[in-house]
C-alpha atoms as a PDB file:
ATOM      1  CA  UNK A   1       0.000   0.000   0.000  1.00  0.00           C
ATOM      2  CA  UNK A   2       1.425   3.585  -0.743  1.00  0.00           C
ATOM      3  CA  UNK A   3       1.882   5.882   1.741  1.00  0.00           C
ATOM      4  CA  UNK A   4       0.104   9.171   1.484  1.00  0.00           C
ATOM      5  CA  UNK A   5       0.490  12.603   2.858  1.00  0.00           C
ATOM      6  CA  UNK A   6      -0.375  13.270   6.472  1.00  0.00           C
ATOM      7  CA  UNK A   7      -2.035  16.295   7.631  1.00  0.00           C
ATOM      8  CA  UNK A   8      -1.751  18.255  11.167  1.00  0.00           C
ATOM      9  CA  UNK A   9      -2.570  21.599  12.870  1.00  0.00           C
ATOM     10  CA  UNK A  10       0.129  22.032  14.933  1.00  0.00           C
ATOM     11  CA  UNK A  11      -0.917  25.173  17.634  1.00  0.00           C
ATOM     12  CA  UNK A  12       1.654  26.978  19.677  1.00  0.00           C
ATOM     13  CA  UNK A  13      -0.129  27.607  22.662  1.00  0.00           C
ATOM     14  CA  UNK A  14       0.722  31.033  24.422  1.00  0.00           C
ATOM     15  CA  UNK A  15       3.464  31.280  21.737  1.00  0.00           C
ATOM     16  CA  UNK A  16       5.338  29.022  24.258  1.00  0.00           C
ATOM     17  CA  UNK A  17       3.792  25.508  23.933  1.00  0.00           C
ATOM     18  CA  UNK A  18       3.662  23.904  21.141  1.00  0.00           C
ATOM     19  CA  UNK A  19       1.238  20.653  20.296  1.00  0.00           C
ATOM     20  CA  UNK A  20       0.520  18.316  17.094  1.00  0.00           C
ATOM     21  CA  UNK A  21      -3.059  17.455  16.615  1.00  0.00           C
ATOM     22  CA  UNK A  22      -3.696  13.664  15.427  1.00  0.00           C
ATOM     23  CA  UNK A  23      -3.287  13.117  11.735  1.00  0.00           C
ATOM     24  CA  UNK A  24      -6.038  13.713   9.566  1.00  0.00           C
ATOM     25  CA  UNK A  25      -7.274  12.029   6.217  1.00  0.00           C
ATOM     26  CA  UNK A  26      -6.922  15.585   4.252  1.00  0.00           C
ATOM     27  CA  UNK A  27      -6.082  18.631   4.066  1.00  0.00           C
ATOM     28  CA  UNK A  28      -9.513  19.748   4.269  1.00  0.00           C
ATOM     29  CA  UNK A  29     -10.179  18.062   6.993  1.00  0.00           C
ATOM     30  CA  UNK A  30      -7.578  19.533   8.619  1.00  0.00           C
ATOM     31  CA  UNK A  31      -7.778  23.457   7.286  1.00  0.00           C
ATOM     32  CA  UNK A  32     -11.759  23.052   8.842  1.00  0.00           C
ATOM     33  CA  UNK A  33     -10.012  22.203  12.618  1.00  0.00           C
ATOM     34  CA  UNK A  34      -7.469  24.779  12.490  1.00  0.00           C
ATOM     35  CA  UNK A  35     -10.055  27.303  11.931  1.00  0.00           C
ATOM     36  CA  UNK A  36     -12.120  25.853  15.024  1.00  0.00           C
ATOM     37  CA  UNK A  37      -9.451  26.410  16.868  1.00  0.00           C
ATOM     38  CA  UNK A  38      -8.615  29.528  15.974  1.00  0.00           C
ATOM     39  CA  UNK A  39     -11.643  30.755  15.988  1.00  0.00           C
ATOM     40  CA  UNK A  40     -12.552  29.136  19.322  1.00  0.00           C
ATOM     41  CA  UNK A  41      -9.648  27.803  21.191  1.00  0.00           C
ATOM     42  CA  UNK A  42      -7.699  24.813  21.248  1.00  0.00           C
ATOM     43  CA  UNK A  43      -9.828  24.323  24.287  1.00  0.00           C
ATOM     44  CA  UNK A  44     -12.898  25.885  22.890  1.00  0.00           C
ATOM     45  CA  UNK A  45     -13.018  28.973  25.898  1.00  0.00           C
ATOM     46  CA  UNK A  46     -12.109  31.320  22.966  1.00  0.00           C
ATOM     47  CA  UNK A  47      -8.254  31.773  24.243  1.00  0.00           C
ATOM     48  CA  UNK A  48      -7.573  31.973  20.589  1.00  0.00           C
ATOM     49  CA  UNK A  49      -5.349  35.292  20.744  1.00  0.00           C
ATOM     50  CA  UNK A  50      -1.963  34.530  21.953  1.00  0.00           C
ATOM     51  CA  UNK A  51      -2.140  30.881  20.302  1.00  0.00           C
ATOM     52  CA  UNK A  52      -0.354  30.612  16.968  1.00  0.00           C
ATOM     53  CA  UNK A  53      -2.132  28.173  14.109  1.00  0.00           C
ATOM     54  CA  UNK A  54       0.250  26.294  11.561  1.00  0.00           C
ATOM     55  CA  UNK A  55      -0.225  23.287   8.950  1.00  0.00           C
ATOM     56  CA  UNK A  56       1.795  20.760   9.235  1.00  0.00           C
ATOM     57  CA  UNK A  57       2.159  18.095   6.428  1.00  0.00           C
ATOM     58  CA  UNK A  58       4.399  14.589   6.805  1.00  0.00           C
ATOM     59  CA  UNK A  59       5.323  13.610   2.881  1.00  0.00           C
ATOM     60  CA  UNK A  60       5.526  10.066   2.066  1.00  0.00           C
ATOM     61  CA  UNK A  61       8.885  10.417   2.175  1.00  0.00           C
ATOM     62  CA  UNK A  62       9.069  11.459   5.757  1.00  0.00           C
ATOM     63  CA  UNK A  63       9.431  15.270   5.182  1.00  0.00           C
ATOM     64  CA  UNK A  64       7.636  17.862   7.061  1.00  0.00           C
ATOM     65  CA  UNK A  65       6.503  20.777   5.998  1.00  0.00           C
ATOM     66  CA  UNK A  66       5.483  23.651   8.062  1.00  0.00           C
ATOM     67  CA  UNK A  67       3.324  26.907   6.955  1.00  0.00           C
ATOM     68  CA  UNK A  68       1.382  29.817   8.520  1.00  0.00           C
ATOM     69  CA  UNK A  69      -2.565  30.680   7.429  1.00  0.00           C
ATOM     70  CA  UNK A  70      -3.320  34.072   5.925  1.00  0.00           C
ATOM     71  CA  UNK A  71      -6.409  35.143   6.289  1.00  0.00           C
ATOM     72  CA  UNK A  72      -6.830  35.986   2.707  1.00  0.00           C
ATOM     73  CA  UNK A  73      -5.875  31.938   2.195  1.00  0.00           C
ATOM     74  CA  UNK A  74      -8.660  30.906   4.723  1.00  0.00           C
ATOM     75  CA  UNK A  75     -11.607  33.126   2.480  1.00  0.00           C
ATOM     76  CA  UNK A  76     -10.482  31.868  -0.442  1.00  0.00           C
ATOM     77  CA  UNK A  77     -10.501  28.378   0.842  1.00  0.00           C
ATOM     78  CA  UNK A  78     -13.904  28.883   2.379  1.00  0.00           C
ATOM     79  CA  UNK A  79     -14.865  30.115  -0.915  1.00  0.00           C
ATOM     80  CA  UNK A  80     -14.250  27.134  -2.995  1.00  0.00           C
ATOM     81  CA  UNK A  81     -15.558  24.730  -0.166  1.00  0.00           C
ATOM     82  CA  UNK A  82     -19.048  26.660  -0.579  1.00  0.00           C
ATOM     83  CA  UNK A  83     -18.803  26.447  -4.221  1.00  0.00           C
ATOM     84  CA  UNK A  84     -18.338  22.694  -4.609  1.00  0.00           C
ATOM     85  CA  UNK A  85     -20.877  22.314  -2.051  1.00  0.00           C
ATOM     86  CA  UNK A  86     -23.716  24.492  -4.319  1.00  0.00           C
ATOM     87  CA  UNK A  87     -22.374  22.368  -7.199  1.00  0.00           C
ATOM     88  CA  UNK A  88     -23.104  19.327  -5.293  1.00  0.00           C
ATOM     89  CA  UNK A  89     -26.414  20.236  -3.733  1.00  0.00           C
ATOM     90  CA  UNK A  90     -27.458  21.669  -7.407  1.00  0.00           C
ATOM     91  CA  UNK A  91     -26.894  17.932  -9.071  1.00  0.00           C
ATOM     92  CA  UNK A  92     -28.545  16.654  -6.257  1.00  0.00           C
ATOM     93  CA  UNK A  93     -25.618  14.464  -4.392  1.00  0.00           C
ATOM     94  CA  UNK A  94     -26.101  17.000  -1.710  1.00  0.00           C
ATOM     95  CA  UNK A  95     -28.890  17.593   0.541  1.00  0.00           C
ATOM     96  CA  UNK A  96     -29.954  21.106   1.079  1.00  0.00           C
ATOM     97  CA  UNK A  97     -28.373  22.279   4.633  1.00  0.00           C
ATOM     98  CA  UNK A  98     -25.142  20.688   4.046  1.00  0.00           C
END
């Protein structure tokens, strides 16, 4: 079987502590948590503004890669997610409310 990609949000906490979600399946996946817990909290109290929010990705080749989020990445993200999701609902795979 051929190794994939994983995917992690890996949150500095306080700017001082630093922790590695579990792996997800995608990217997606993934992109959706780190925005919960940036908008909410790694401990969903809201204590979302001293925390910093990276991806994380594990190649299948054993390299990680590390990146920030822009906000401008996040809307355009969100953007396409709502797109495929009209597309989806408009041929019917989809039920209305997501």
């Amino acid at each position: 079987m051929a190794k994939k990609t994983t995917y992690y949000v890996l949150v500095v906490e306080g700017c001082v502590e630093p922790s590695l979600s579990d792996p997800f399946k995608s990217w997606l996946a993934r992109d959706k948590e780190a925005r919960r817990v940036r908008n909410f909290g790694v401990d969903n109290h809201g204590d979302t503004e001293n925390n910093g929010v990276f991806w994380l990705d594990v190649t299948p080749d054993g390299k990680v890669e590390v990146g920030a989020y822009s906000m401008e990445a996040d809307e355009a993200a969100r953007k396409r997610y709502d797109r495929r999701t009209q597309v989806r609902q408009e041929r019917g795979s989809l039920p209305d409310g997501r």
